[in-house]
N, C-alpha and C. Protein backbone atom coordinates (compact mmCIF):
# COMPACT_ATOMS: atom_id res chain seq x y z
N UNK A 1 39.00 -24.89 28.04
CA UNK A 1 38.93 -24.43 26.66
C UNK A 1 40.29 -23.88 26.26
N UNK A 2 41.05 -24.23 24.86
CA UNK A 2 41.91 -23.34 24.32
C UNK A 2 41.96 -23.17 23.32
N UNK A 3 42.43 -22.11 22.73
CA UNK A 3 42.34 -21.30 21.23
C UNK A 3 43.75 -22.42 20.55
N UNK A 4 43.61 -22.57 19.52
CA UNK A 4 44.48 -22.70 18.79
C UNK A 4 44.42 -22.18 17.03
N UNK A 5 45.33 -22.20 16.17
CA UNK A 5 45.65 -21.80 15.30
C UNK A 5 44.58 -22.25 14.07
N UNK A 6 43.83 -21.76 13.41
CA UNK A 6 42.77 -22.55 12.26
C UNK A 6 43.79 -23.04 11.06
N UNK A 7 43.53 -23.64 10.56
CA UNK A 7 44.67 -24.50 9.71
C UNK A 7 44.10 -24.74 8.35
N UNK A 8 44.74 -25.03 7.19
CA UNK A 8 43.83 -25.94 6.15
C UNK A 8 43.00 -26.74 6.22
N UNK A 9 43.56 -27.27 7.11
CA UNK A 9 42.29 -28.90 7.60
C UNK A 9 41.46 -28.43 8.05
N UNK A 10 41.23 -26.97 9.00
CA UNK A 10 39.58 -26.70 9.33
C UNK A 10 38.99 -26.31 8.25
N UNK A 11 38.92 -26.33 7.09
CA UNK A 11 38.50 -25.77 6.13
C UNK A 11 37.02 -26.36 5.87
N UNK A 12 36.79 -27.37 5.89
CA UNK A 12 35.36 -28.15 5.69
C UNK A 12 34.59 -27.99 6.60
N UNK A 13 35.28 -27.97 8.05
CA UNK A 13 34.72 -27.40 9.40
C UNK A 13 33.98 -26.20 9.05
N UNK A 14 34.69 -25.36 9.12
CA UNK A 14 34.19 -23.68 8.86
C UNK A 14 33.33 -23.69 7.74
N UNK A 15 33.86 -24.40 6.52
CA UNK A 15 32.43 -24.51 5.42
C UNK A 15 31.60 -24.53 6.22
N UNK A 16 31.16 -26.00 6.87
CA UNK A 16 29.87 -26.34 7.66
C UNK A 16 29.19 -25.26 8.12
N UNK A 17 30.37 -24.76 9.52
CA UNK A 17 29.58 -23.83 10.51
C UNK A 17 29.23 -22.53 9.37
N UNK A 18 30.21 -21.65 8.68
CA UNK A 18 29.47 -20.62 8.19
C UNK A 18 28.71 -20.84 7.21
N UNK A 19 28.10 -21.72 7.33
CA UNK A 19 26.66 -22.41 6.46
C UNK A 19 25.09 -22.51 7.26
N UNK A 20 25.48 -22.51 8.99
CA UNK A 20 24.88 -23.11 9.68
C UNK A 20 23.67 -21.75 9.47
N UNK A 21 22.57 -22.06 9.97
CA UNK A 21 21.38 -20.65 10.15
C UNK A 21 21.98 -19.76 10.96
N UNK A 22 22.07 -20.39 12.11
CA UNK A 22 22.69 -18.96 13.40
C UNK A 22 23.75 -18.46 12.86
N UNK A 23 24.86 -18.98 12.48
CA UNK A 23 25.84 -17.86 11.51
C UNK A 23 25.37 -17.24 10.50
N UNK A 24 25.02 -17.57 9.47
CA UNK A 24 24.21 -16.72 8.79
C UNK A 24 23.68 -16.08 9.09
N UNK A 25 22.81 -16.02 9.93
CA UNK A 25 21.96 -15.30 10.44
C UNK A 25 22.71 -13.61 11.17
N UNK A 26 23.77 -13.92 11.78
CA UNK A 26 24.82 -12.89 12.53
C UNK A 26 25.78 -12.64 11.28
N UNK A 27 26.07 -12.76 10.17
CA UNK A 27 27.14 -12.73 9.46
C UNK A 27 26.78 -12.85 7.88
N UNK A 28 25.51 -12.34 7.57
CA UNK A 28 24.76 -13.04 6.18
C UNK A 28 25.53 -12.55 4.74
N UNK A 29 26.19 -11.45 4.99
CA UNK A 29 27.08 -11.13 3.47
C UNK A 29 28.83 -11.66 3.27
N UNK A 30 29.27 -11.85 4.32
CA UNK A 30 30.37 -12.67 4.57
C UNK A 30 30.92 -13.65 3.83
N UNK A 31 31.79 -13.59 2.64
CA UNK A 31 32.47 -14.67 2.01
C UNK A 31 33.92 -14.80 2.54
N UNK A 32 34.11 -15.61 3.51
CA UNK A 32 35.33 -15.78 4.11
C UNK A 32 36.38 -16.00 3.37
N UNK A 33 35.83 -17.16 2.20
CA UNK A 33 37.38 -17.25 1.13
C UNK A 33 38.14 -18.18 2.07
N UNK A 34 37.96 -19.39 2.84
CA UNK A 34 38.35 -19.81 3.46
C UNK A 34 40.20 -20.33 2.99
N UNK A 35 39.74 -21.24 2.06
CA UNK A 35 41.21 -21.73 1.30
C UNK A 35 42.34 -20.03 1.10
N UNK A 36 42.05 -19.56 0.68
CA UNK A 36 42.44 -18.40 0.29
C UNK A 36 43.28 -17.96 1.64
N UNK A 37 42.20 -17.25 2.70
CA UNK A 37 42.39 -16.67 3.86
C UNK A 37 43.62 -17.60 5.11
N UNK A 38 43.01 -18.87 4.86
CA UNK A 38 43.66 -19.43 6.10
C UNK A 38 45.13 -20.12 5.32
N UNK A 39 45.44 -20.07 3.79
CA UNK A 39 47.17 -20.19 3.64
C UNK A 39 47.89 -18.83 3.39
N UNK A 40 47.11 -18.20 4.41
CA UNK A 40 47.41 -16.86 4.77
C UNK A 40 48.12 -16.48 6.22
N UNK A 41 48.88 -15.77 6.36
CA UNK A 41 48.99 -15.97 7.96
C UNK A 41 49.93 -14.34 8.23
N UNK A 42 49.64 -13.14 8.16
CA UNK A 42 49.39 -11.82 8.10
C UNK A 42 49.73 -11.52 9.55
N UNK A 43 50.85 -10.63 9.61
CA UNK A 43 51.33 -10.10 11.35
C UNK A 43 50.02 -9.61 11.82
N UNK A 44 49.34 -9.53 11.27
CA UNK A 44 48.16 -8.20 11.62
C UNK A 44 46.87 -9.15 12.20
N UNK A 45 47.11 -10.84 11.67
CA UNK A 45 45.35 -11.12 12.03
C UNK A 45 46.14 -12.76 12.59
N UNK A 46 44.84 -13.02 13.38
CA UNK A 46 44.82 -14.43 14.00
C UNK A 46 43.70 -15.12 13.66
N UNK A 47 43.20 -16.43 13.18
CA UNK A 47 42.45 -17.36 13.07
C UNK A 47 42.72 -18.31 13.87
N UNK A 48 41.55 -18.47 14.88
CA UNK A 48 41.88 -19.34 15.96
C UNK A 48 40.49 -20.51 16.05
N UNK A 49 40.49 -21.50 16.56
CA UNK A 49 39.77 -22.50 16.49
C UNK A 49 39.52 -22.33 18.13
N UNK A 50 38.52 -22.52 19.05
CA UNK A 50 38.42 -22.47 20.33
C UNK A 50 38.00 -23.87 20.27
N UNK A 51 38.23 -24.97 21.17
CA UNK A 51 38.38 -25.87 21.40
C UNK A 51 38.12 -26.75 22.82
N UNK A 52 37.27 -27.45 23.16
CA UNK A 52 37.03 -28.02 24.51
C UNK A 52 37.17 -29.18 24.62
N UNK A 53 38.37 -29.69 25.06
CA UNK A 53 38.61 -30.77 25.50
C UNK A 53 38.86 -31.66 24.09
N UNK A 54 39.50 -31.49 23.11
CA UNK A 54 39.92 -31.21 22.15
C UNK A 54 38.73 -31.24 20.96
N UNK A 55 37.40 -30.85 21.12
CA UNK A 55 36.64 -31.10 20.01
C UNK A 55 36.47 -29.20 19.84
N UNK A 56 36.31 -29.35 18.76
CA UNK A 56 36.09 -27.96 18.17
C UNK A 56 34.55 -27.13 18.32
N UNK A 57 34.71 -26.28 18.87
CA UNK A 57 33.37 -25.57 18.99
C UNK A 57 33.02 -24.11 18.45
N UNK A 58 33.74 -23.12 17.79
CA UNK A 58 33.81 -22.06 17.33
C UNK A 58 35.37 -21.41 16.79
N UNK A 59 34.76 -20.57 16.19
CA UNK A 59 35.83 -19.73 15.33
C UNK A 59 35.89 -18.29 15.98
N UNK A 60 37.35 -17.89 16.05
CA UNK A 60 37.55 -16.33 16.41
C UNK A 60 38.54 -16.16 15.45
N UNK A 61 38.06 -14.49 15.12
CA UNK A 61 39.68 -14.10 14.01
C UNK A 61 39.65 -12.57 15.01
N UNK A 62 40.85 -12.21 15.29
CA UNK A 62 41.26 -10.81 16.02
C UNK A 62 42.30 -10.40 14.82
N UNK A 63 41.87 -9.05 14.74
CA UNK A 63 42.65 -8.23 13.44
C UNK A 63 43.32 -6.72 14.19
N UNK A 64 44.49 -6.72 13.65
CA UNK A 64 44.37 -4.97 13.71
C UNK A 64 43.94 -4.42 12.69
N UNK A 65 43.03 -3.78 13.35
CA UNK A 65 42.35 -3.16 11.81
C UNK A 65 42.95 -1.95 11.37
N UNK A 66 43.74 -1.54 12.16
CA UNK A 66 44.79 0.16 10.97
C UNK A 66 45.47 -1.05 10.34
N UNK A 67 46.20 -2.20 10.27
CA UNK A 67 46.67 -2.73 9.34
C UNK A 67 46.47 -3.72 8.42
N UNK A 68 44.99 -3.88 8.55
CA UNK A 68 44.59 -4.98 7.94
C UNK A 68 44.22 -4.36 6.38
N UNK A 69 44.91 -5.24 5.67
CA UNK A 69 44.72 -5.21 3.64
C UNK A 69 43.37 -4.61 3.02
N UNK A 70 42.19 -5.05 3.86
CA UNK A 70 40.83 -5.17 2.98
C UNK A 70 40.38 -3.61 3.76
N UNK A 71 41.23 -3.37 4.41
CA UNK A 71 40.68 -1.77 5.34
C UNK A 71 38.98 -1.58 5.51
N UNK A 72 38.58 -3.04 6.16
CA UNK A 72 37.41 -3.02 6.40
C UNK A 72 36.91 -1.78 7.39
N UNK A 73 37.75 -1.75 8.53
CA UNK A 73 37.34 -0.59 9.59
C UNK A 73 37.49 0.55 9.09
N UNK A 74 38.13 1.18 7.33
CA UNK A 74 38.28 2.08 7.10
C UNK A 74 39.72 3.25 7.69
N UNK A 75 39.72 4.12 7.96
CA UNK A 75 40.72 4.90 8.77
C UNK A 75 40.37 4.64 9.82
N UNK A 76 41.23 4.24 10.85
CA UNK A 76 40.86 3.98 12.05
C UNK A 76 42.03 4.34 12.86
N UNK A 77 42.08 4.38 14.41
CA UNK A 77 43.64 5.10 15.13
C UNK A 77 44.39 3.24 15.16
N UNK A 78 45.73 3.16 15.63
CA UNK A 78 46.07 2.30 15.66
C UNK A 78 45.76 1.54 16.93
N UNK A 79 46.56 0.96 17.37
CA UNK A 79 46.45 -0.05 18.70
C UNK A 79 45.14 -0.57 19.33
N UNK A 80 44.62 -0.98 18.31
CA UNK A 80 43.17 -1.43 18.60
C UNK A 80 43.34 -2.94 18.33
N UNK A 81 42.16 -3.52 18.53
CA UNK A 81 42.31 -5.14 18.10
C UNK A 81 40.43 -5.37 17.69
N UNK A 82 40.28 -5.79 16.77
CA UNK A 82 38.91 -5.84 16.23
C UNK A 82 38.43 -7.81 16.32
N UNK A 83 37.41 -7.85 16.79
CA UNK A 83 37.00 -9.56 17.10
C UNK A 83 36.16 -9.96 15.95
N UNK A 84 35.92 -11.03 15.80
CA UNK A 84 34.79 -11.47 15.09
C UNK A 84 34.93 -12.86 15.83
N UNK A 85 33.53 -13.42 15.99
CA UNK A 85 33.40 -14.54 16.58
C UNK A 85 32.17 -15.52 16.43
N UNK A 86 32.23 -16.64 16.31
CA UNK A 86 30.66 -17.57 16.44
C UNK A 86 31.25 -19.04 16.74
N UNK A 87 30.13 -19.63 17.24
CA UNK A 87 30.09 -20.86 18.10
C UNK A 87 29.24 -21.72 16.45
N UNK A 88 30.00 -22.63 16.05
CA UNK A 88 30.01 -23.64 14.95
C UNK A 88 28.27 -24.22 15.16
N UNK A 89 28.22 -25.10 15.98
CA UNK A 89 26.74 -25.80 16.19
C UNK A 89 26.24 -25.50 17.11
N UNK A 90 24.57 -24.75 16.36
CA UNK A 90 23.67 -24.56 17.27
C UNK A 90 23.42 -25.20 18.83
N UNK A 91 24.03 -26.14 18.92
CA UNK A 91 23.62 -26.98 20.27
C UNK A 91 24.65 -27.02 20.70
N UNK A 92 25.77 -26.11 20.78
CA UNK A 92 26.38 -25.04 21.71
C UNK A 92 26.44 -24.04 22.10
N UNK A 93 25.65 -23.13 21.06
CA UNK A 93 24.74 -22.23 21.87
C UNK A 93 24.14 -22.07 23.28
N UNK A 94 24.20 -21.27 23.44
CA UNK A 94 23.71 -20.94 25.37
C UNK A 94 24.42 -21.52 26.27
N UNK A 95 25.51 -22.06 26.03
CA UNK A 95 25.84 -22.86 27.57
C UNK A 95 27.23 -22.33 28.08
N UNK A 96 27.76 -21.17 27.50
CA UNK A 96 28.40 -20.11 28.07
C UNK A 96 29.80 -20.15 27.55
N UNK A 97 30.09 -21.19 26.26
CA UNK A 97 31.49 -21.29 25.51
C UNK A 97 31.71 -19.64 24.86
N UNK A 98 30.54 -19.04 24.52
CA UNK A 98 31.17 -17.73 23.57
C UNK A 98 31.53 -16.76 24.74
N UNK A 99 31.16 -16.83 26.01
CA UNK A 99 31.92 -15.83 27.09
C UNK A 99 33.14 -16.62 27.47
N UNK A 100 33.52 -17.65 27.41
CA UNK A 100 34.93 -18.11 27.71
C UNK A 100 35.63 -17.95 26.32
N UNK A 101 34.97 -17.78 25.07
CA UNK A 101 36.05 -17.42 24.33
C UNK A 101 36.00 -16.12 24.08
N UNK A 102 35.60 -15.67 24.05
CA UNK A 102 35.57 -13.68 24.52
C UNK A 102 36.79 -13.28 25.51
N UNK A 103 36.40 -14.05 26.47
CA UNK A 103 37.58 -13.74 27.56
C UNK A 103 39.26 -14.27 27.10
N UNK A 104 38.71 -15.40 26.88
CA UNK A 104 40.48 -15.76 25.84
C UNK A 104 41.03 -14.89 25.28
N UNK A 105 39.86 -14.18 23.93
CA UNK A 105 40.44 -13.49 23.34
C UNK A 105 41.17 -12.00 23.44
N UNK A 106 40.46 -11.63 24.68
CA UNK A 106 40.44 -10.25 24.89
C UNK A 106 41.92 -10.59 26.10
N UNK A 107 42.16 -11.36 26.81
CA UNK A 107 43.08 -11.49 27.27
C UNK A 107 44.26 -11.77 26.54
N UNK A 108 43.92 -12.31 25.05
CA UNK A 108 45.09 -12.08 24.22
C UNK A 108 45.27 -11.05 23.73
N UNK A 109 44.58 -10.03 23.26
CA UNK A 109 44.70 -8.61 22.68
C UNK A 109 45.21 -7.98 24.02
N UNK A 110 44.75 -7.99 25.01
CA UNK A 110 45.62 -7.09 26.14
C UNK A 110 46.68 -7.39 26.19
N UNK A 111 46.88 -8.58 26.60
CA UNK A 111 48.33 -9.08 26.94
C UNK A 111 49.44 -8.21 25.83
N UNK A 112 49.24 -7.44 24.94
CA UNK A 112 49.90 -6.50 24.14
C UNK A 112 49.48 -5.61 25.14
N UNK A 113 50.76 -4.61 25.76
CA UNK A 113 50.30 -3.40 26.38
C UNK A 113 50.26 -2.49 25.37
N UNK A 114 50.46 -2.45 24.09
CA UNK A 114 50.08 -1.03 23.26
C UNK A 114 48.76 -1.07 22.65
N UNK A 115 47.79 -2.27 23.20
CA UNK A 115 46.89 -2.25 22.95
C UNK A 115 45.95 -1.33 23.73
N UNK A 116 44.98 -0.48 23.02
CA UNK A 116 44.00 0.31 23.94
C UNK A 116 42.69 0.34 23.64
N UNK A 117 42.21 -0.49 23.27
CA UNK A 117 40.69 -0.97 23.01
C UNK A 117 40.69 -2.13 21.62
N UNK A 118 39.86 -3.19 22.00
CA UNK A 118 38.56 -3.98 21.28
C UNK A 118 37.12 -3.53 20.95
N UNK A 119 37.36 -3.69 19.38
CA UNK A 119 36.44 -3.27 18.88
C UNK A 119 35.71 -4.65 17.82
N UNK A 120 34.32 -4.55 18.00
CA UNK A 120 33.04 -5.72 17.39
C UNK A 120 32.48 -5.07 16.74
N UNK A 121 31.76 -5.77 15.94
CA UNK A 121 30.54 -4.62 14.89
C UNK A 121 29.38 -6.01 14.96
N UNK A 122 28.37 -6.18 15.65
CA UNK A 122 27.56 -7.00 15.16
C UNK A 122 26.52 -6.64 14.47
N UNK A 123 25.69 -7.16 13.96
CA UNK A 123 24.53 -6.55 13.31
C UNK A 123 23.57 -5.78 14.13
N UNK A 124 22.92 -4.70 13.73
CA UNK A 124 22.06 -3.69 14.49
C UNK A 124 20.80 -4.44 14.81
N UNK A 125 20.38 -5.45 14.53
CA UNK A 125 19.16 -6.37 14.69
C UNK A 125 19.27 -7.50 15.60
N UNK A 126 21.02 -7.81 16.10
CA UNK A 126 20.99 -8.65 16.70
C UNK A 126 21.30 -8.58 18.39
N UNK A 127 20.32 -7.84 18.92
CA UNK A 127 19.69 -8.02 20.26
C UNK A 127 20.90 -8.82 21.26
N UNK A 128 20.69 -10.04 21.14
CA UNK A 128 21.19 -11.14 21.95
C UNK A 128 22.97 -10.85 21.87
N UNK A 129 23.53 -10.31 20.64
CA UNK A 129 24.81 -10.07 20.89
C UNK A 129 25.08 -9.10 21.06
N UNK A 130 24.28 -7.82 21.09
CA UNK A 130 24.75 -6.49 22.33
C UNK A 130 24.56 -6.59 23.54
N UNK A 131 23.96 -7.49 23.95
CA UNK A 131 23.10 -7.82 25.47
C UNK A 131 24.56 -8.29 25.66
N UNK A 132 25.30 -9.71 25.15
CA UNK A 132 26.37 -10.18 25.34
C UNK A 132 27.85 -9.56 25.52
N UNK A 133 27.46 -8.58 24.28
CA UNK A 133 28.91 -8.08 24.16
C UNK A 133 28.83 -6.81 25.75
N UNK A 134 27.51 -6.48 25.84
CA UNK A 134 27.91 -4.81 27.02
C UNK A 134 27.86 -5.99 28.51
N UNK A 135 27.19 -7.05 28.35
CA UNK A 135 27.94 -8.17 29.84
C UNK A 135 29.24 -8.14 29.69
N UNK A 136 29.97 -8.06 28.75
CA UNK A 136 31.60 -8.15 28.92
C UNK A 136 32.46 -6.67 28.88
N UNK A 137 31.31 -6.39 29.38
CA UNK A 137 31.64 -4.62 29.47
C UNK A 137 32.30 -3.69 28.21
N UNK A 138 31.72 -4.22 26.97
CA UNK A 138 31.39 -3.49 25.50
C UNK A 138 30.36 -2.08 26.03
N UNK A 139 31.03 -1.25 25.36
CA UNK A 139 30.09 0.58 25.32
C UNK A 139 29.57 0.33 23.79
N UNK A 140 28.19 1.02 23.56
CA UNK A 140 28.07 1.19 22.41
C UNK A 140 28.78 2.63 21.63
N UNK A 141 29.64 2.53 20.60
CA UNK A 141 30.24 3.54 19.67
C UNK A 141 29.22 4.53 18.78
N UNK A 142 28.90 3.58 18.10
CA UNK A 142 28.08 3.96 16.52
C UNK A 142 27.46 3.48 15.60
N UNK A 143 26.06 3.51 15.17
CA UNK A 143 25.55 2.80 14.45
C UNK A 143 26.39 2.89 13.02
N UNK A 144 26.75 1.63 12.25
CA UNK A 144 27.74 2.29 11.03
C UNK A 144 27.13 1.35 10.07
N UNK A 145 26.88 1.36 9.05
CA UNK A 145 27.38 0.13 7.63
C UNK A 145 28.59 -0.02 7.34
N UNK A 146 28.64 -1.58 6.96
CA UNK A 146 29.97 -1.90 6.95
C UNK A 146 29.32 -3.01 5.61
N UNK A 147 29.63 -2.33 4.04
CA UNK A 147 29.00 -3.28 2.80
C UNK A 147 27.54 -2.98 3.06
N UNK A 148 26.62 -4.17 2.95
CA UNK A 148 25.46 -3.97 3.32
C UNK A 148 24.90 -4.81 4.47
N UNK A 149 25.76 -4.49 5.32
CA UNK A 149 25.42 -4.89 7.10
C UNK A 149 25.50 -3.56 7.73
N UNK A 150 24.22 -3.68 8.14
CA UNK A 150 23.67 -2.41 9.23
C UNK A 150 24.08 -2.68 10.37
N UNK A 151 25.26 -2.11 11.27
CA UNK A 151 26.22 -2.92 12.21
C UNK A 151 25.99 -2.08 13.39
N UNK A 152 26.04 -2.16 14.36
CA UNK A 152 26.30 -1.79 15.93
C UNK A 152 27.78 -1.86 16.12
N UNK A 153 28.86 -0.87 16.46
CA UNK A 153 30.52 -0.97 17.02
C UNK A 153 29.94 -0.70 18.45
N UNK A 154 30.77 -1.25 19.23
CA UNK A 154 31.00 -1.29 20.10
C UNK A 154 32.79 -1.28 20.24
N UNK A 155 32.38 -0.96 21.72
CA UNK A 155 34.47 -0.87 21.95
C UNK A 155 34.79 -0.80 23.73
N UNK A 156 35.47 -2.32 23.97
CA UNK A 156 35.89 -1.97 25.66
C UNK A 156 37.11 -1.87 25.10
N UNK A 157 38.02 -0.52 26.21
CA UNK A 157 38.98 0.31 26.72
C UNK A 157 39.73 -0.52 27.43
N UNK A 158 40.92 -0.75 27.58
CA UNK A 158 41.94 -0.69 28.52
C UNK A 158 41.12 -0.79 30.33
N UNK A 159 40.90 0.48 30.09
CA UNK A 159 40.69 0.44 31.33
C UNK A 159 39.25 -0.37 32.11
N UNK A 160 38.55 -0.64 31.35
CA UNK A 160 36.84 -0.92 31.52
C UNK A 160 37.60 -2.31 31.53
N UNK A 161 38.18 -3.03 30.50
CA UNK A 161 38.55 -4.62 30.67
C UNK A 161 39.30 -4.74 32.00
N UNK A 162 40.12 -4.19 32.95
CA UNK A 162 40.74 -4.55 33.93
C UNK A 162 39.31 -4.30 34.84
N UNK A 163 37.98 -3.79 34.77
CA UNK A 163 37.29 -4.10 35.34
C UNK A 163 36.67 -4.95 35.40
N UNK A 164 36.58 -6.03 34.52
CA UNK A 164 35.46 -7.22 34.21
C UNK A 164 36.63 -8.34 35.07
């Protein structure tokens, strides 16, 4: 599997997937603004395409969120790195691509040593991705709203990731 850069041309792609039920379903108030977002390219955020064997299977964006524009995380300390992530078609689901791109990603946010924690917010209803995220050794933070998503943060440390 490797990450690469999301481009204009994924643009119909990502229509698709954040159309699909299971994204929706994890992500239901979300207007990405795709055209907009991706002839965008911001020191602060990455849009990456994860990729197997060159066919496309999911989307990751890693942000710093003390510097990101839309100050979704609000005030937050710096040197953090915030994920968002989903696997495009349902019938890649379960077969273990979103823990190899978890691990990609989080090995790219470390690989910055002034980085000192990853931070997720999934929805408070969605079971199957706290189960996922505390296997990759995610702590739960705080139940928060974020708009009108009732969210779960979570956050692995520096030090908890050199344990996984």
């Amino acid at each position: 599997m490797q990450l690469r850069p999301a481009t204009p041309a994924d643009i119909d792609l990502l229509r698709k997937w954040d159309e699909a039920p299971h994204v929706v379903a994890s992500d239901p108030n979300d207007d990405w603004s795709w055209e907009t977002q991706l002839a965008r390219t911001p020191p602060w955020r990455e849009q990456l395409i994860a990729e197997l064997n060159g066919r496309p299977i999911g989307y990751l964006q890693i942000i710093d969120p003390a510097e990101e524009d839309g100050h979704y995380w609000g005030d937050i300390s710096p040197n953090l790195r915030a994920i968002d992530i989903w696997i495009g078609e349902a019938a890649d689901l379960g077969r273990g691509y979103g823990t190899r791109m978890m691990r990609l990603a989080l090995e790219r946010c470390f690989s910055n040593p002034t980085v000192t924690g990853v931070i997720i917010d999934p929805l408070a209803n969605n079971v199957r991705a706290h189960r996922f995220y505390e296997r990759l050794g995610f702590r739960f933070v705080e139940r928060r709203r974020f708009g009108l998503d009732d969210c779960y943060v979570y956050r692995l440390d520096r030090e908890n990731y050199a344990l996984i």
